[in-house]
PDB file of N, CA and C in Angstrom:
ATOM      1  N   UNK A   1      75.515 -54.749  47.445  1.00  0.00           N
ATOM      2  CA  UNK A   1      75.537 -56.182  47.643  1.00  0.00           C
ATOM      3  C   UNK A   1      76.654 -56.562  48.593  1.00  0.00           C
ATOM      4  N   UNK A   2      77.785 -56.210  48.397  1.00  0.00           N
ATOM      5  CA  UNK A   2      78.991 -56.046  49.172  1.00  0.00           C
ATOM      6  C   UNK A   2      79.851 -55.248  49.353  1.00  0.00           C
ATOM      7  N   UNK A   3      80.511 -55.047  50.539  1.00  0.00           N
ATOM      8  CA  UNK A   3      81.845 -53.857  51.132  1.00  0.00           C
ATOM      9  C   UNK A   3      82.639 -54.382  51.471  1.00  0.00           C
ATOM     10  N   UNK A   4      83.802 -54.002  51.255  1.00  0.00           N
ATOM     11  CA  UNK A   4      84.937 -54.660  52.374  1.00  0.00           C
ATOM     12  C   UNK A   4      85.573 -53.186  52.261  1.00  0.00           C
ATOM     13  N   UNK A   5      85.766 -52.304  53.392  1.00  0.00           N
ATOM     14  CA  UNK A   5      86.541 -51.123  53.445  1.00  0.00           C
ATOM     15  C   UNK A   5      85.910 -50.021  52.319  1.00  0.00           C
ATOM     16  N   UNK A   6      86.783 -49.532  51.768  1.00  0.00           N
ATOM     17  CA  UNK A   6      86.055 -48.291  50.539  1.00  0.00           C
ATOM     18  C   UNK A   6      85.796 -48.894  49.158  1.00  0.00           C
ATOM     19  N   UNK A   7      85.896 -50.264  49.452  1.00  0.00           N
ATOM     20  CA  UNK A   7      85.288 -51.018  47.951  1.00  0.00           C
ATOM     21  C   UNK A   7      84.066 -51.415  47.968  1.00  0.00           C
ATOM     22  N   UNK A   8      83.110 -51.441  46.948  1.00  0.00           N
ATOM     23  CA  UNK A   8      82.143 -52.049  47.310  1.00  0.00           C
ATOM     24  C   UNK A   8      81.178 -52.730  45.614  1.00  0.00           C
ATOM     25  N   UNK A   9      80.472 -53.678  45.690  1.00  0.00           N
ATOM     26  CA  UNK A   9      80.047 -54.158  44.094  1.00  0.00           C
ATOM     27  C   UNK A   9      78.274 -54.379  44.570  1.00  0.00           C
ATOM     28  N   UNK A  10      77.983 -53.220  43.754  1.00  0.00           N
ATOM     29  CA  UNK A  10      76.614 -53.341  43.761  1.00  0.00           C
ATOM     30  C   UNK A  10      76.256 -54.437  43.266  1.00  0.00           C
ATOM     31  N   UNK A  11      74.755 -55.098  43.673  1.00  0.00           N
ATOM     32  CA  UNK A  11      74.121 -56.386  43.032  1.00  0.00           C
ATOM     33  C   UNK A  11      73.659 -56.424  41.835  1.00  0.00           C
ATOM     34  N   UNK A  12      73.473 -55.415  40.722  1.00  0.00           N
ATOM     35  CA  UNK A  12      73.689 -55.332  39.347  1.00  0.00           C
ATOM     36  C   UNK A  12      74.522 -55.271  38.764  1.00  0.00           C
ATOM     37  N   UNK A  13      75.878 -55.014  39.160  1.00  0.00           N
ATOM     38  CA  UNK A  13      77.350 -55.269  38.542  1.00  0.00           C
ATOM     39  C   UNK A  13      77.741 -56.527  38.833  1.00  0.00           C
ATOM     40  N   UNK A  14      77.340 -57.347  39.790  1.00  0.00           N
ATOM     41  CA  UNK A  14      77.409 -59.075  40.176  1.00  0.00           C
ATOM     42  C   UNK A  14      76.802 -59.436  39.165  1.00  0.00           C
ATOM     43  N   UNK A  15      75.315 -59.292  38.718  1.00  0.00           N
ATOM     44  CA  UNK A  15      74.626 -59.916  38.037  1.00  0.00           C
ATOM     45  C   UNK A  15      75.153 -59.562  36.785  1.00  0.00           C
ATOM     46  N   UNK A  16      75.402 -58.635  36.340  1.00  0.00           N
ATOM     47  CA  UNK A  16      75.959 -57.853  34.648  1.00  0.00           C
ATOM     48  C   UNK A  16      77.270 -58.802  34.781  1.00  0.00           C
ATOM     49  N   UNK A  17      78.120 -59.030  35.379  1.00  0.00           N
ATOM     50  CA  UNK A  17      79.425 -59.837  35.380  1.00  0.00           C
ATOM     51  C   UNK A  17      79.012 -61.603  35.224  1.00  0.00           C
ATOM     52  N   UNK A  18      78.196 -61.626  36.011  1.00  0.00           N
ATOM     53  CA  UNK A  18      77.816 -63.402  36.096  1.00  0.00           C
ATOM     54  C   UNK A  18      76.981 -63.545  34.957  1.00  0.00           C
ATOM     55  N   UNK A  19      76.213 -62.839  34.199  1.00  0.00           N
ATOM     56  CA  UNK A  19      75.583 -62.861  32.916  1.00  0.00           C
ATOM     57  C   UNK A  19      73.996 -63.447  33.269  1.00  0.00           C
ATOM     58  N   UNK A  20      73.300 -62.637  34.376  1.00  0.00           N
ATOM     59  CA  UNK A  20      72.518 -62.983  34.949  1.00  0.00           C
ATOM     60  C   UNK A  20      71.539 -61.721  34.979  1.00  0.00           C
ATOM     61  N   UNK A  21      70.362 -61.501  35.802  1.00  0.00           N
ATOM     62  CA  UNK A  21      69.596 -60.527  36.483  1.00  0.00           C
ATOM     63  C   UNK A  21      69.651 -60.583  38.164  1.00  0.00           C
ATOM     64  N   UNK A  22      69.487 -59.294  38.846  1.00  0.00           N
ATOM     65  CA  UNK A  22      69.461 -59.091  40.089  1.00  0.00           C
ATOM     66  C   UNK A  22      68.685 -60.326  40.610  1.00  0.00           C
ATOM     67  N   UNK A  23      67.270 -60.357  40.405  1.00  0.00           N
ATOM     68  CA  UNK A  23      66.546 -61.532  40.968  1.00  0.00           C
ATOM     69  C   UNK A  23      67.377 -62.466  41.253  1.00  0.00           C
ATOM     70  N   UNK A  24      68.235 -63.193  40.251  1.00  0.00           N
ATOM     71  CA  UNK A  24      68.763 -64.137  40.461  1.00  0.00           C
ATOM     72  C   UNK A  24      69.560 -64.014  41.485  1.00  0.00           C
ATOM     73  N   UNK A  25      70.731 -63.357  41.719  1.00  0.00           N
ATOM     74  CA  UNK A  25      71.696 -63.367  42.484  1.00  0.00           C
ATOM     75  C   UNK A  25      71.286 -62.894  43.934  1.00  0.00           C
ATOM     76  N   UNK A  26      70.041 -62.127  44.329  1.00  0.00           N
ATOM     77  CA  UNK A  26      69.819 -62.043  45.096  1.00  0.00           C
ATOM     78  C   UNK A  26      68.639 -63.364  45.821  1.00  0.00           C
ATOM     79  N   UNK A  27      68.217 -63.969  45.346  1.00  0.00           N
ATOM     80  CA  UNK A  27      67.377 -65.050  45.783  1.00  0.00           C
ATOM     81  C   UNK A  27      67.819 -66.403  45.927  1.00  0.00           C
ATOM     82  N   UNK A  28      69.191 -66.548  45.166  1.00  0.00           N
ATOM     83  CA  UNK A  28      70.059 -67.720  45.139  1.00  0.00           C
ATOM     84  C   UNK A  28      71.012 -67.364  46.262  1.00  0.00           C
ATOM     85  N   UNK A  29      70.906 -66.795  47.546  1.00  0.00           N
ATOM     86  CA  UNK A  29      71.964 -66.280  48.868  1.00  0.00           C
ATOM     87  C   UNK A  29      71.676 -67.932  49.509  1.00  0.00           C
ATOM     88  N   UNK A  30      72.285 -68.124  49.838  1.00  0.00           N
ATOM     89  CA  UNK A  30      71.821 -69.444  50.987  1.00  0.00           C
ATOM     90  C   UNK A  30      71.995 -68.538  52.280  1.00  0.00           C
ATOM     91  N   UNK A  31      70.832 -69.371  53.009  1.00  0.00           N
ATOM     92  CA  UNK A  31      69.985 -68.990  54.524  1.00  0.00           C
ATOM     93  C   UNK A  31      71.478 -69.076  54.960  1.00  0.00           C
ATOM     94  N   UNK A  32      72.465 -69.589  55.084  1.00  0.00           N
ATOM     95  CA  UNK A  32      73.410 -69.169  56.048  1.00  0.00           C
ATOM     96  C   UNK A  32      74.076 -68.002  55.961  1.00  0.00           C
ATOM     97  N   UNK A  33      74.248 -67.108  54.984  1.00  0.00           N
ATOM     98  CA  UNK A  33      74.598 -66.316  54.803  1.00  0.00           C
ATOM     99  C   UNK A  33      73.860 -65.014  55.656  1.00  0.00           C
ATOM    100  N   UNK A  34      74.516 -63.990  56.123  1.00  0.00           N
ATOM    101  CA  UNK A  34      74.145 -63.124  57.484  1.00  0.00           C
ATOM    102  C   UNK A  34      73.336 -61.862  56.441  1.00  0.00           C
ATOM    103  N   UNK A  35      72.367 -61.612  56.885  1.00  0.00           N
ATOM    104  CA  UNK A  35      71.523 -60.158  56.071  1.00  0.00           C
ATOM    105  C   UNK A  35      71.573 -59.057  56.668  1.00  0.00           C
ATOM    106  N   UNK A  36      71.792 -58.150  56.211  1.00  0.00           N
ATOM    107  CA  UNK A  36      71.651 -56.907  56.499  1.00  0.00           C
ATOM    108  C   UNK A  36      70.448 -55.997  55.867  1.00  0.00           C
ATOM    109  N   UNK A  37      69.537 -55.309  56.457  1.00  0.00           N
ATOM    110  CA  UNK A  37      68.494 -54.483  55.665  1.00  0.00           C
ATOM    111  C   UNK A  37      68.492 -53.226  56.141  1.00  0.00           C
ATOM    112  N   UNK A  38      68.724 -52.445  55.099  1.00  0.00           N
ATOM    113  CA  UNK A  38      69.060 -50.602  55.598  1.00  0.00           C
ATOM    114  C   UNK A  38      67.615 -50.369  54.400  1.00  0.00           C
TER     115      UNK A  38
END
């Protein structure tokens, strides 16, 4: 989900922390935000 240098927080440890599911946190991004797809 995110990196900055050798850190990084997968989008199920976002969601397990925010008390949520992946769906959520990934579909709630606002369009301004820049995407990356590997």
């Amino acid at each position: 989900m995110g990196r900055d240098g050798n850190e990084e927080i997968p989008c199920a440890e976002l969601a397990e922390k925010a008390g949520t599911i992946t769906w959520e946190i990934t579909t709630r991004i606002g369009a301004r935000v820049r995407r990356v797809y590997v």
